[in-house]
C-alpha atoms as a PDB file:
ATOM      1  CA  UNK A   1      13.179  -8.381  19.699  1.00  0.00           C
ATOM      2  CA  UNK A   2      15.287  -5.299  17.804  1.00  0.00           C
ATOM      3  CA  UNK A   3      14.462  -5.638  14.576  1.00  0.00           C
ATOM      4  CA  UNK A   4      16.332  -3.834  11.638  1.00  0.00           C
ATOM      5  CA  UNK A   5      14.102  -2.404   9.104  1.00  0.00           C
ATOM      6  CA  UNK A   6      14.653   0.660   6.608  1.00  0.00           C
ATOM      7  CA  UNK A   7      11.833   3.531   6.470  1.00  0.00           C
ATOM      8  CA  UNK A   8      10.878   2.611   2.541  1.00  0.00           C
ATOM      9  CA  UNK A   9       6.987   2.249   2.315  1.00  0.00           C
ATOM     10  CA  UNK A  10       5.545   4.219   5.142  1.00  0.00           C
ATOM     11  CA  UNK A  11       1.793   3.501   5.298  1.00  0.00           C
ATOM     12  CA  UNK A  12       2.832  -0.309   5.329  1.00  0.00           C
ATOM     13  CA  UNK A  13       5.599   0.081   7.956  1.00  0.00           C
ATOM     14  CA  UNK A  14       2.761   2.241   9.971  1.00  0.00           C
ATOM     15  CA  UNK A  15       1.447  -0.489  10.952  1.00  0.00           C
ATOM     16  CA  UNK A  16       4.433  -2.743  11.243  1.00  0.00           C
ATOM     17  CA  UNK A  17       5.763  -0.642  13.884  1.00  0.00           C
ATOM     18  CA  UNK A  18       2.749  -1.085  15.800  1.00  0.00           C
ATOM     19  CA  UNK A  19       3.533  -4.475  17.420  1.00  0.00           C
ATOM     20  CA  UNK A  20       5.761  -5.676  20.369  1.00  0.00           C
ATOM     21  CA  UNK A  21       9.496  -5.173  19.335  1.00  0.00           C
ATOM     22  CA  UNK A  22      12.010  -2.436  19.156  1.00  0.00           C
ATOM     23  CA  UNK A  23      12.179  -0.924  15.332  1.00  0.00           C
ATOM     24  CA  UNK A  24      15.791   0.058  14.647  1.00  0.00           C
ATOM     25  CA  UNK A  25      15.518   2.305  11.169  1.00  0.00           C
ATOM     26  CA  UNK A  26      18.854   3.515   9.641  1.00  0.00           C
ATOM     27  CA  UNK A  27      19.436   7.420   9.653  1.00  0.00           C
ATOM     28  CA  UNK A  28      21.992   9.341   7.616  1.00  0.00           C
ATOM     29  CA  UNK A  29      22.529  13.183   7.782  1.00  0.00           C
ATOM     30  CA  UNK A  30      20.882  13.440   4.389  1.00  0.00           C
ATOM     31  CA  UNK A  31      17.480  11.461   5.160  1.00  0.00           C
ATOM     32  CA  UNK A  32      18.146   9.635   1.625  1.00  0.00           C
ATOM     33  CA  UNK A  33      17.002   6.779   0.646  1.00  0.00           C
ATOM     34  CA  UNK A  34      18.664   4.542   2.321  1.00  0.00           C
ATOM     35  CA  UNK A  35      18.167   6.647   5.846  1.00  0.00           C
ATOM     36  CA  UNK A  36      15.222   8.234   6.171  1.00  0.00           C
ATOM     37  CA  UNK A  37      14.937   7.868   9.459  1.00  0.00           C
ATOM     38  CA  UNK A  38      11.577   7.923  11.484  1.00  0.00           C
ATOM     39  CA  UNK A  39       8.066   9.145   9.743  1.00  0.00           C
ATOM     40  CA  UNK A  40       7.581  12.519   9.425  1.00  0.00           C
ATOM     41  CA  UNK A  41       4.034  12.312   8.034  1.00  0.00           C
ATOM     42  CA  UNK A  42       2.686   9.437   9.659  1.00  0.00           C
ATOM     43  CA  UNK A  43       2.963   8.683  13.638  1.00  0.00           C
ATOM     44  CA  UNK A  44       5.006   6.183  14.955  1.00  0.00           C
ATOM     45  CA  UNK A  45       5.709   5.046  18.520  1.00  0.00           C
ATOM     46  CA  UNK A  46       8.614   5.430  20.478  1.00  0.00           C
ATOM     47  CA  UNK A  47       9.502   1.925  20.065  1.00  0.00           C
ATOM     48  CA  UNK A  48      10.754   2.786  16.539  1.00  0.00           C
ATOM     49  CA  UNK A  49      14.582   4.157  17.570  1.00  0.00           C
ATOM     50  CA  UNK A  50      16.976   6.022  14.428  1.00  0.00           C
ATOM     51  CA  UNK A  51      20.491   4.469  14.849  1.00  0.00           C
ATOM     52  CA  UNK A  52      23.390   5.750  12.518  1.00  0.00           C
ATOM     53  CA  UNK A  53      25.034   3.351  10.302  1.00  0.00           C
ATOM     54  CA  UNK A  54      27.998   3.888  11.539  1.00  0.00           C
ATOM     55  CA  UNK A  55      26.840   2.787  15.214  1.00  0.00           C
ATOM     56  CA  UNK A  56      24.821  -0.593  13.884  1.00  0.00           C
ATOM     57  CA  UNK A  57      27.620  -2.786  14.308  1.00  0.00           C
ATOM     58  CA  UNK A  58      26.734  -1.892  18.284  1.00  0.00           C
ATOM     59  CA  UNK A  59      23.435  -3.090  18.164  1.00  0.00           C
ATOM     60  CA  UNK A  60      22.158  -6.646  19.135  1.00  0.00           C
ATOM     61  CA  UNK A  61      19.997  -7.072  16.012  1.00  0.00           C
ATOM     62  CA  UNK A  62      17.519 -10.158  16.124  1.00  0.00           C
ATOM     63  CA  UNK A  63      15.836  -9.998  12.564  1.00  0.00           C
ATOM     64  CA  UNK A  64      16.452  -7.577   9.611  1.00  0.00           C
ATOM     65  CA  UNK A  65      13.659  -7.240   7.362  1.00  0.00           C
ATOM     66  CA  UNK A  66      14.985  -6.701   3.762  1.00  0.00           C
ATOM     67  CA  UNK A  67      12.753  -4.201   1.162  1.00  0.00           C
ATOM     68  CA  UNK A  68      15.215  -3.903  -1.901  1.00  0.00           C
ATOM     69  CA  UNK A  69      17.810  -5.988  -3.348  1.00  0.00           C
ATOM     70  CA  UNK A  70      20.314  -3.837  -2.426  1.00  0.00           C
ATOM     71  CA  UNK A  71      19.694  -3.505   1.255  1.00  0.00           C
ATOM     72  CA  UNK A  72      21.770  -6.822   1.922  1.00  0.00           C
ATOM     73  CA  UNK A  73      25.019  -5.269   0.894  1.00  0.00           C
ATOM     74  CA  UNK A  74      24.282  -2.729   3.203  1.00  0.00           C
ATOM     75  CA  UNK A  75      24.137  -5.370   6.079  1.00  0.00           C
ATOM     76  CA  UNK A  76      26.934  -7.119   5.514  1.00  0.00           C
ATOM     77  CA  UNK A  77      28.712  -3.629   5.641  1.00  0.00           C
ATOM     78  CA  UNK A  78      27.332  -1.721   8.786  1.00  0.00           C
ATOM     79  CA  UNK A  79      26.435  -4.941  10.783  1.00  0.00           C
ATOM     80  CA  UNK A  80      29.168  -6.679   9.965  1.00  0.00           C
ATOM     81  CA  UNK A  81      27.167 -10.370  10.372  1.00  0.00           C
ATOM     82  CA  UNK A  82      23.882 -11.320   8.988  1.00  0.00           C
ATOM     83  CA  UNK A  83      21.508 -11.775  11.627  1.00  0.00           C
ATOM     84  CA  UNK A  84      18.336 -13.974  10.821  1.00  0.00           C
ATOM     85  CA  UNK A  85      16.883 -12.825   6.893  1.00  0.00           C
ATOM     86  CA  UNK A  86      13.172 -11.666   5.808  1.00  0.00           C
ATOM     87  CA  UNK A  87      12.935 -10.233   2.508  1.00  0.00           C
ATOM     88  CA  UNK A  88       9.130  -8.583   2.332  1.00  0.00           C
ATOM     89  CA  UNK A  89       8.319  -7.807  -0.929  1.00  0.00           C
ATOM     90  CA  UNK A  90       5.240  -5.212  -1.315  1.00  0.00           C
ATOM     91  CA  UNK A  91       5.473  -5.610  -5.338  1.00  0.00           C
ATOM     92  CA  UNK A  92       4.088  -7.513  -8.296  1.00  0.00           C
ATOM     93  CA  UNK A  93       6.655  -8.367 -10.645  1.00  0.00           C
ATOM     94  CA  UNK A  94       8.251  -6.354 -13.096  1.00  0.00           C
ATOM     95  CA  UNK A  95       9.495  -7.141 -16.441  1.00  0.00           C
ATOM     96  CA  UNK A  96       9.827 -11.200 -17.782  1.00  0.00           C
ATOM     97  CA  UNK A  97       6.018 -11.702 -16.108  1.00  0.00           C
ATOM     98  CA  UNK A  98       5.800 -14.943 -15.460  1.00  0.00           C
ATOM     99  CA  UNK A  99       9.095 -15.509 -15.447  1.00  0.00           C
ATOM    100  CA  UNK A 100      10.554 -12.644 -13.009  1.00  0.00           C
ATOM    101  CA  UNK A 101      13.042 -14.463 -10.328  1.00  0.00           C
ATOM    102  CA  UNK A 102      12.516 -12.995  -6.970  1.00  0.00           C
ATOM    103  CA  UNK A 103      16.128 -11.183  -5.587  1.00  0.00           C
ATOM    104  CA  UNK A 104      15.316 -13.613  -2.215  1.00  0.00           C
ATOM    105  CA  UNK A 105      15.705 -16.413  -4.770  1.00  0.00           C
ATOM    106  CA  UNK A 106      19.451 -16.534  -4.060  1.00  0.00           C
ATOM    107  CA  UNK A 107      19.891 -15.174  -0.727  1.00  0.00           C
ATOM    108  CA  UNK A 108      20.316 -18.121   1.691  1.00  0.00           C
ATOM    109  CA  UNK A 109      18.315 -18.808   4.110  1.00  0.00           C
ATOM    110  CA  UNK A 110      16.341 -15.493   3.661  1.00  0.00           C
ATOM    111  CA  UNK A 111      12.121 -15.923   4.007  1.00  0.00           C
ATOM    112  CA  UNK A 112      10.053 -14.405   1.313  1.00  0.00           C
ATOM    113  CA  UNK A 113       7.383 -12.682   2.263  1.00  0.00           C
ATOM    114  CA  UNK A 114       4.905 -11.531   0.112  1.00  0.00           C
ATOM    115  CA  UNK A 115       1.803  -9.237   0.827  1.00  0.00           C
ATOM    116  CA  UNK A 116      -0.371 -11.162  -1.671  1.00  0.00           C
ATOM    117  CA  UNK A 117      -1.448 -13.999  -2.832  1.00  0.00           C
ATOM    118  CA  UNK A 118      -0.943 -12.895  -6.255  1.00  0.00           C
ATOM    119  CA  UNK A 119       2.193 -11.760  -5.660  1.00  0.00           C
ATOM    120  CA  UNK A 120       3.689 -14.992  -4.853  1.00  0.00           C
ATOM    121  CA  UNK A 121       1.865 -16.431  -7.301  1.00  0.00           C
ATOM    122  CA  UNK A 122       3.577 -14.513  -9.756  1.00  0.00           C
ATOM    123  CA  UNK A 123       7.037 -14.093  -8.237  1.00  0.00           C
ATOM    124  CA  UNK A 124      10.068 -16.871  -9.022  1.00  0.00           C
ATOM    125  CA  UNK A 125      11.399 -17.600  -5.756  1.00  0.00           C
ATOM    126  CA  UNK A 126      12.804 -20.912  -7.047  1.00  0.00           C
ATOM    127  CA  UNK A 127      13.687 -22.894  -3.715  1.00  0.00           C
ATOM    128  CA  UNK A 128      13.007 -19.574  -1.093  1.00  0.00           C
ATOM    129  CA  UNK A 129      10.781 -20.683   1.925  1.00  0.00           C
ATOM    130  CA  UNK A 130       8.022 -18.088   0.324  1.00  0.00           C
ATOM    131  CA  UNK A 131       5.105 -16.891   3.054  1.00  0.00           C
ATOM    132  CA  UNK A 132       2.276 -14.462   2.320  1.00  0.00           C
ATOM    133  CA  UNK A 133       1.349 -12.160   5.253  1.00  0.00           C
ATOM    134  CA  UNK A 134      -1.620 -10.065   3.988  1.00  0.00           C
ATOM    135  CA  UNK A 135      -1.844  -6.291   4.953  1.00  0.00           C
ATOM    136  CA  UNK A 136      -3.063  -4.950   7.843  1.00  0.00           C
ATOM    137  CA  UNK A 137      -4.731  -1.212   7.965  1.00  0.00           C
ATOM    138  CA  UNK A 138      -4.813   0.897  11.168  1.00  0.00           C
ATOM    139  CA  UNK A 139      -8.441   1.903  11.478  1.00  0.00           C
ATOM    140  CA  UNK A 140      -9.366   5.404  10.307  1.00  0.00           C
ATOM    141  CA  UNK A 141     -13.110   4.876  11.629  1.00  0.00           C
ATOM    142  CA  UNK A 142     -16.308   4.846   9.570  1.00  0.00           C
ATOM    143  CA  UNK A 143     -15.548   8.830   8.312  1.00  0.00           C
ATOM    144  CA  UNK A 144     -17.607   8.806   4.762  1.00  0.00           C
ATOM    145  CA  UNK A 145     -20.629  10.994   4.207  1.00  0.00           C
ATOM    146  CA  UNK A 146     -20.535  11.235   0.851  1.00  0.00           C
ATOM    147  CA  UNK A 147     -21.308  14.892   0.706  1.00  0.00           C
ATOM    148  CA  UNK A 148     -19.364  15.670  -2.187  1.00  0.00           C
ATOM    149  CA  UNK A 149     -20.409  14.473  -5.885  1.00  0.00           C
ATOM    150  CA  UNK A 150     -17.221  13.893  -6.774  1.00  0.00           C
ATOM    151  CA  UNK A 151     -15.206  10.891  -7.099  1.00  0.00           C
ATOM    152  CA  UNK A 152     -11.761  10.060  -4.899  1.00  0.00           C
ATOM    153  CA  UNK A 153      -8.601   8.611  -6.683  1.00  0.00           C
ATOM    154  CA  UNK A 154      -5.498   7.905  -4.453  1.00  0.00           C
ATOM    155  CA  UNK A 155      -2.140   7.751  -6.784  1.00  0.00           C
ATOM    156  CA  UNK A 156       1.617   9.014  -6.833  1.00  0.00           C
ATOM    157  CA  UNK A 157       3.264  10.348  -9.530  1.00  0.00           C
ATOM    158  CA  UNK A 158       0.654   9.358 -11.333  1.00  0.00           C
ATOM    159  CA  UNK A 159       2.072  10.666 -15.000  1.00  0.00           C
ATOM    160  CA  UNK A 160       5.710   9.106 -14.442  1.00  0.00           C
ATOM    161  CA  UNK A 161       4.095   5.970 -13.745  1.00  0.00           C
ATOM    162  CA  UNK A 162       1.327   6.076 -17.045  1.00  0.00           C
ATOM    163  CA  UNK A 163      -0.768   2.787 -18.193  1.00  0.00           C
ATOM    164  CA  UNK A 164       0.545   1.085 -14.629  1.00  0.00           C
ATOM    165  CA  UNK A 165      -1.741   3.687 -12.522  1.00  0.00           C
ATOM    166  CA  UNK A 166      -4.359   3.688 -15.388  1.00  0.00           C
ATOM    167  CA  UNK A 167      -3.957   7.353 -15.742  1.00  0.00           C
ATOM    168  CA  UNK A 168      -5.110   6.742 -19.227  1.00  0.00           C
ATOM    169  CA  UNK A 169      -7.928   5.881 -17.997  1.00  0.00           C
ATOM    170  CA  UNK A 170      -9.310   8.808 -15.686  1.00  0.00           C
ATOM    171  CA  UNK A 171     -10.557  10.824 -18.672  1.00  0.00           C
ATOM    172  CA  UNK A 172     -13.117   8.245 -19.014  1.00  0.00           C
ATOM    173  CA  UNK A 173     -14.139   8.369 -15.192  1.00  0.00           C
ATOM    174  CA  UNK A 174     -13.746  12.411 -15.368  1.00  0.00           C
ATOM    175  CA  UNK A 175     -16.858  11.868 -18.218  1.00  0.00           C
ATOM    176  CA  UNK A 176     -18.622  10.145 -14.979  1.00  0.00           C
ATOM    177  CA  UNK A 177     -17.737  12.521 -12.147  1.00  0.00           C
ATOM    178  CA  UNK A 178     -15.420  15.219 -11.290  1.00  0.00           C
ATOM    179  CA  UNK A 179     -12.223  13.499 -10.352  1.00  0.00           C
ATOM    180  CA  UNK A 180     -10.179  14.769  -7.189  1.00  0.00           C
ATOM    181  CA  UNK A 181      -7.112  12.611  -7.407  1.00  0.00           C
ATOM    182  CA  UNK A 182      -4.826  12.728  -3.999  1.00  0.00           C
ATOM    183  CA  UNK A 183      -1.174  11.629  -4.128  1.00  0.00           C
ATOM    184  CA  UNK A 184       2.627  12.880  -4.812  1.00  0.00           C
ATOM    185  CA  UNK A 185       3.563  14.263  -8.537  1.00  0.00           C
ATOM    186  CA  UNK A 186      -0.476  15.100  -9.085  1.00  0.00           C
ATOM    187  CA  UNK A 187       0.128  18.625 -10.161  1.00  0.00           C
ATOM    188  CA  UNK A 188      -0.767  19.771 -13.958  1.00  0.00           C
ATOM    189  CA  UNK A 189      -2.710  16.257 -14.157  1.00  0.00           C
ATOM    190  CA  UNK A 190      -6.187  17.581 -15.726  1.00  0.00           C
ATOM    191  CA  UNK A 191      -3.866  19.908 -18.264  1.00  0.00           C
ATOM    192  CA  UNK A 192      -1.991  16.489 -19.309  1.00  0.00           C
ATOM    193  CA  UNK A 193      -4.839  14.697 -19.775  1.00  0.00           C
ATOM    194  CA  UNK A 194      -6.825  17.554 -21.343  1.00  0.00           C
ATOM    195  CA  UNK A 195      -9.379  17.564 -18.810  1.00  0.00           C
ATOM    196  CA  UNK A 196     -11.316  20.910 -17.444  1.00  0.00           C
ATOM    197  CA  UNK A 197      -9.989  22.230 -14.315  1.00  0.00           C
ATOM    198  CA  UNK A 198     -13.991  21.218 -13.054  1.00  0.00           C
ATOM    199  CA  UNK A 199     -13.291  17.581 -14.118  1.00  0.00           C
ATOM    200  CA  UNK A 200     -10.086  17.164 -12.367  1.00  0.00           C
ATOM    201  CA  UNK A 201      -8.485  18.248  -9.226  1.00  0.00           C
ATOM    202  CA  UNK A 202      -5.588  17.234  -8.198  1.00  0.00           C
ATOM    203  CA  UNK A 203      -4.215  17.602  -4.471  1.00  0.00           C
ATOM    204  CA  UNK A 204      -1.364  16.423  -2.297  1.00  0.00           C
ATOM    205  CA  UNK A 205      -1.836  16.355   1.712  1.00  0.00           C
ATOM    206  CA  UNK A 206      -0.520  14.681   4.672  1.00  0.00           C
ATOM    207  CA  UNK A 207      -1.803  11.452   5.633  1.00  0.00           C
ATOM    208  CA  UNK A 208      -3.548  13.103   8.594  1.00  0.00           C
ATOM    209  CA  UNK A 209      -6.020  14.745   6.166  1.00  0.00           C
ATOM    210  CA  UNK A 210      -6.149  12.307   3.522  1.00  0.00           C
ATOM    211  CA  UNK A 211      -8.604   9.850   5.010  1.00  0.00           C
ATOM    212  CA  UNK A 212     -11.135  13.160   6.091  1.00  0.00           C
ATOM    213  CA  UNK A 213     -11.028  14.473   2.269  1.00  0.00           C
ATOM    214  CA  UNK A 214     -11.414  11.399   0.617  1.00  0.00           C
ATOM    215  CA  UNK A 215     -14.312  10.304   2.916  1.00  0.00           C
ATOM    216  CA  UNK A 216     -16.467  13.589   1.759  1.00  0.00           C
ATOM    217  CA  UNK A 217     -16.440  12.030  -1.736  1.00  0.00           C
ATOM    218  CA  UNK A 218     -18.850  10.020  -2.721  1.00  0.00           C
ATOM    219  CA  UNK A 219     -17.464   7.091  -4.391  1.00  0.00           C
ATOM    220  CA  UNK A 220     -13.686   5.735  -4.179  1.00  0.00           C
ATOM    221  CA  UNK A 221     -12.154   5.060  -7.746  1.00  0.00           C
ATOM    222  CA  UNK A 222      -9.148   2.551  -8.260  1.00  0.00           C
ATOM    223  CA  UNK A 223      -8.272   1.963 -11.677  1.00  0.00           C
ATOM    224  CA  UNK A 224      -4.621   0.875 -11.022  1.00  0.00           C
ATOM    225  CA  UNK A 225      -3.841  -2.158 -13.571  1.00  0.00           C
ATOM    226  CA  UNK A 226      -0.745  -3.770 -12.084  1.00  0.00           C
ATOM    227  CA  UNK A 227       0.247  -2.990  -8.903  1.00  0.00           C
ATOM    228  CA  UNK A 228       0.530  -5.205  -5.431  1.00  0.00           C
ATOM    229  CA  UNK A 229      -2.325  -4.432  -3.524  1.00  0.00           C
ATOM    230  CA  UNK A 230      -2.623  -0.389  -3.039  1.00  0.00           C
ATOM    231  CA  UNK A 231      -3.285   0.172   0.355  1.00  0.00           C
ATOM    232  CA  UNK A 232      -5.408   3.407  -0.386  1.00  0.00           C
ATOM    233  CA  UNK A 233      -7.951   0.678  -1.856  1.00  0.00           C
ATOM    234  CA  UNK A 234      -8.029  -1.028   1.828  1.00  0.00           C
ATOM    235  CA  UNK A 235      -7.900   2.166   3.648  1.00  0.00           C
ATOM    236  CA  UNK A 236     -11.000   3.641   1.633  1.00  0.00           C
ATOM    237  CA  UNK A 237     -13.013   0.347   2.369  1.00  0.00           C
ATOM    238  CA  UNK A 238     -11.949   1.215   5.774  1.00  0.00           C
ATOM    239  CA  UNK A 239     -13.111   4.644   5.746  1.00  0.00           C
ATOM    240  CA  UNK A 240     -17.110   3.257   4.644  1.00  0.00           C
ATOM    241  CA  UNK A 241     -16.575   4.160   1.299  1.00  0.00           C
ATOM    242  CA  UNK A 242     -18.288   2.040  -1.699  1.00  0.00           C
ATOM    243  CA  UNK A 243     -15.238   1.376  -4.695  1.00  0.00           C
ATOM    244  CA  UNK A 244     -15.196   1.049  -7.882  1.00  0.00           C
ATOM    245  CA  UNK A 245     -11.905  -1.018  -9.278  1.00  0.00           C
ATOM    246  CA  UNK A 246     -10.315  -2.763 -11.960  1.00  0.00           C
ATOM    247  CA  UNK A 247     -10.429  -6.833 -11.383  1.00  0.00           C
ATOM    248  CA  UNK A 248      -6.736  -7.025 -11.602  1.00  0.00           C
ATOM    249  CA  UNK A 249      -4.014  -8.155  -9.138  1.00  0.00           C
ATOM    250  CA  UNK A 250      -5.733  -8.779  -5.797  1.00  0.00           C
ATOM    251  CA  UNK A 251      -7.966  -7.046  -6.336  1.00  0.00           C
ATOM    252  CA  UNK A 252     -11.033  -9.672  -6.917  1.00  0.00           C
ATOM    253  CA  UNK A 253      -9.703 -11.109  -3.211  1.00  0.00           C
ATOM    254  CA  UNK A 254     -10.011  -7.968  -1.433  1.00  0.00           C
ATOM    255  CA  UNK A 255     -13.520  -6.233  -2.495  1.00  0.00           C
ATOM    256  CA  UNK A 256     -15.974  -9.232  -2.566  1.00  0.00           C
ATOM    257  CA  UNK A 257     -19.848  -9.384  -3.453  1.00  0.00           C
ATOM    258  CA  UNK A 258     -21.185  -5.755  -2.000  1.00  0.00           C
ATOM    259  CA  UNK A 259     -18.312  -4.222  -1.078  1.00  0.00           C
ATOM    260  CA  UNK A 260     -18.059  -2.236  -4.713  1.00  0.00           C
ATOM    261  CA  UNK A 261     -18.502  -3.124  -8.653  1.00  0.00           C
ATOM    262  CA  UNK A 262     -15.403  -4.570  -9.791  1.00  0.00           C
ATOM    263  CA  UNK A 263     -14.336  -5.127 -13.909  1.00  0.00           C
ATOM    264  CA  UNK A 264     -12.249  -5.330 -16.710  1.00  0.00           C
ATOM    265  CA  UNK A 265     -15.076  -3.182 -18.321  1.00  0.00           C
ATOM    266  CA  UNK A 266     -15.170   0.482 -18.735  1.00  0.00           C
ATOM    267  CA  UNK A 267     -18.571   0.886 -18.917  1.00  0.00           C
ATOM    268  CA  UNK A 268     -19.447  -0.839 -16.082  1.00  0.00           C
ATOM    269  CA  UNK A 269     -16.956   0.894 -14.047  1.00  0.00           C
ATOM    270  CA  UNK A 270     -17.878   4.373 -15.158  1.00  0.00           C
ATOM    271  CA  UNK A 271     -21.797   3.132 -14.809  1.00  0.00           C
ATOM    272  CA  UNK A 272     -21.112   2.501 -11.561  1.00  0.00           C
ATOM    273  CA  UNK A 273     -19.987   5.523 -10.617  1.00  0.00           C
ATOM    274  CA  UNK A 274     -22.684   7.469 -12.234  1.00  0.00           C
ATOM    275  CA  UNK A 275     -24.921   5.030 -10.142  1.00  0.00           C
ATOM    276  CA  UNK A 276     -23.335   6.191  -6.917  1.00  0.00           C
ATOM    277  CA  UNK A 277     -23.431   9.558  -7.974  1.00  0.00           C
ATOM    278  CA  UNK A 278     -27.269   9.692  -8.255  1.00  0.00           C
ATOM    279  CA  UNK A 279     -27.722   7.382  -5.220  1.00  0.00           C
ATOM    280  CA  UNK A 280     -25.928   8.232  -1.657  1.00  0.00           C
ATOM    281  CA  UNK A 281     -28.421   5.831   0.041  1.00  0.00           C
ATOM    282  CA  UNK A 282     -26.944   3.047  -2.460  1.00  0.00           C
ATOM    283  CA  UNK A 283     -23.463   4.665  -1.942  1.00  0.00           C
ATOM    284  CA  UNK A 284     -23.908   4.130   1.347  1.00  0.00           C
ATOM    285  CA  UNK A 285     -25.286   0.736   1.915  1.00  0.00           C
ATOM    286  CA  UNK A 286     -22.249  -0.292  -0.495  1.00  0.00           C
ATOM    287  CA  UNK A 287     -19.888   1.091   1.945  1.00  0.00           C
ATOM    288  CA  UNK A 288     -20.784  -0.299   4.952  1.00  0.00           C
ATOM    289  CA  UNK A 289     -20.258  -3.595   3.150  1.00  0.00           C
ATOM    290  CA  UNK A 290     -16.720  -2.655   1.704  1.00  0.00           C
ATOM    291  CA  UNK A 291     -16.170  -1.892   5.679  1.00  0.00           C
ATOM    292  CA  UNK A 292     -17.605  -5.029   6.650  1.00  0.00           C
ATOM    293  CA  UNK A 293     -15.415  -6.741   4.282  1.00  0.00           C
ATOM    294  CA  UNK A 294     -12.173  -5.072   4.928  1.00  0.00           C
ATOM    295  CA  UNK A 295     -11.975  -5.145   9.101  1.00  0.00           C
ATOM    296  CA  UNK A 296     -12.725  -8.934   8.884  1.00  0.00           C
ATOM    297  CA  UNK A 297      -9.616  -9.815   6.381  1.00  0.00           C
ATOM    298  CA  UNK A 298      -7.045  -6.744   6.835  1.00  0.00           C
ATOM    299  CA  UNK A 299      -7.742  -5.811  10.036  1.00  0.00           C
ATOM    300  CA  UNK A 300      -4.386  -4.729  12.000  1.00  0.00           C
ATOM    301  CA  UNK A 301      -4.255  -7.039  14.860  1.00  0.00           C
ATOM    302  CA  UNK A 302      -4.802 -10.165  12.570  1.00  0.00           C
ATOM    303  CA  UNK A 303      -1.306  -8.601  10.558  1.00  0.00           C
ATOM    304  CA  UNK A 304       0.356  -7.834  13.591  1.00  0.00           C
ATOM    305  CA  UNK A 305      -0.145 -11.684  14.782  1.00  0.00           C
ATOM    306  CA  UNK A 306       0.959 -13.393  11.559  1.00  0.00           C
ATOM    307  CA  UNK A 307       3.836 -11.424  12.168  1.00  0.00           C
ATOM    308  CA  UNK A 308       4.519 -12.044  15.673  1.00  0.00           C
ATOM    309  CA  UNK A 309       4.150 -15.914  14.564  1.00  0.00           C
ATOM    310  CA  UNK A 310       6.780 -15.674  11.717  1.00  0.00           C
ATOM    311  CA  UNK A 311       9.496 -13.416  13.679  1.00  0.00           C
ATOM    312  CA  UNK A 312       9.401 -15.797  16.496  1.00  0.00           C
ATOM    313  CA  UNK A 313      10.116 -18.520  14.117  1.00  0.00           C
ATOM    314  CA  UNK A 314      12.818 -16.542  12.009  1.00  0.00           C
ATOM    315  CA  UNK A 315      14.542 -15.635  15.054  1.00  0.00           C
ATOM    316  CA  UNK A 316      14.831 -18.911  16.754  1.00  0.00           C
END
């Protein structure tokens, strides 16, 4: 199959690209938005091929896999047809929550596909065939030692985005461990927040080096109140590492019993991470059951077959 897909989330389409098909992503001369093009921080195989808009009306497209409400009008213009629809949404709703109707709501025969179970849960689709296909992590190997008594925290733009990320809430955590908190738009955090430089780090690198830093801390941190699912949750589970998170979204479905300590409550979140702290053998043992945990549900070749399954049936 050629399937038409634009570069939006890249850690997600990572391991989208990693199945069967050909992966035809838009490229303008700009790399904006709407053609970025191939990765430039993550690898991808050859099987994912930058075609020009202006040439897409040349290529025999099976399924086009929708991201933003927007991208339709953008098919109907360079392709010139609509080939078969999917319209994956990564998001929870925003705004009238419960009440948010899904853009795939009036597209016709367009499949929803959401990446939780909370998501679709929560999502409007009124009469959209709606699917969930859950996420699927390449494997970064068991890389946590723990070495470093500090706690990881995985976030973009982390003061744009406020009470969402729980920013507000890493002063608290900072009081529980030093903070090093990896993402995009992380510079001048501690100063914002009023923290001591030793209470706060902030740091932005590749993906290649993310999983290697974050796996010398000792504990993973996640306290992100509305948000999908984030994948640096499911890659630091991945990595061995023991988590402490918020019990919101999907959250409670993706770090069961002794994989972490997961709450609504402060003080058993910043307990916890004192507790790790103090004990790396603890720390440890946690870890290897947020590993456990995380290979058996999100595992990539799971993903990559729910996909196969639905593609086959979108394109018939």
């Amino acid at each position: 199959m050629r399937i038409l897909i634009w570069h939006v989330h890249g850690s997600w389409t990572t391991a989208f690209v990693q199945g069967p098909h050909t992966y035809v992503v838009p490229v303008t001369p700009d790399r904006g938005p709407d053609g970025l093009g191939r990765a430039r921080t993550w690898v991808w195989p050859d099987s994912v091929v930058e075609v020009p808009p202006e040439r897409l009306r040349e290529e025999d497209i099976d399924v086009v896999v929708l991201q933003r409400p927007h991208e339709l009008a953008l098919v109907d213009e360079w392709l010139g047809r609509r080939p078969p629809l999917v319209y994956l949404e990564h998001n929870a709703p925003h705004g009238d929550v419960p009440d948010t109707r899904h853009p795939a709501a009036d597209i016709p025969g367009a499949t929803l596909v959401h990446v939780t179970h909370f998501n679709r849960l929560m999502w409007d689709a009124g009469s959209a065939p709606s699917t969930v296909i859950e996420h699927g992590i390449i494997d970064p190997g068991p890389l946590w030692t723990g070495e470093l008594e500090r706690a990881a925290v995985a976030v973009n733009e982390p003061l744009r985005r406020g009470r969402t990320t729980g920013t507000d809430l890493l002063p608290a955590f900072a009081e529980a461990a030093p903070l090093d908190v990896f993402g995009m738009g992380t510079e001048g955090l501690a100063d914002r927040l009023g923290l001591p430089a030793d209470r706060c780090h902030s740091h932005e690198l590749t993906q290649s080096g993310l999983h290697t830093a974050m796996a010398r801390r000792r504990v993973y941190v996640h306290p992100v109140r509305w948000t999908s699912l984030g994948l640096s949750l499911l890659e630091a589970m991945h990595l061995g590492m023991p988590v402490v998170a918020l019990a919101t979204t999907e959250v409670t479905e993706a770090v069961p019993p002794g994989a972490g300590v997961v709450s609504n409550r402060i003080d058993e979140l910043t307990d916890a991470v004192r507790n790790f702290m103090a004990d790396p053998l603890h720390a440890r043992m946690v870890g290897e059951g947020a590993r456990a945990a995380v290979l058996a549900r999100y595992g990539l070749s799971r993903f990559l077959d729910d996909w196969e399954r639905l593609l086959k049936e979108v394109a018939r």
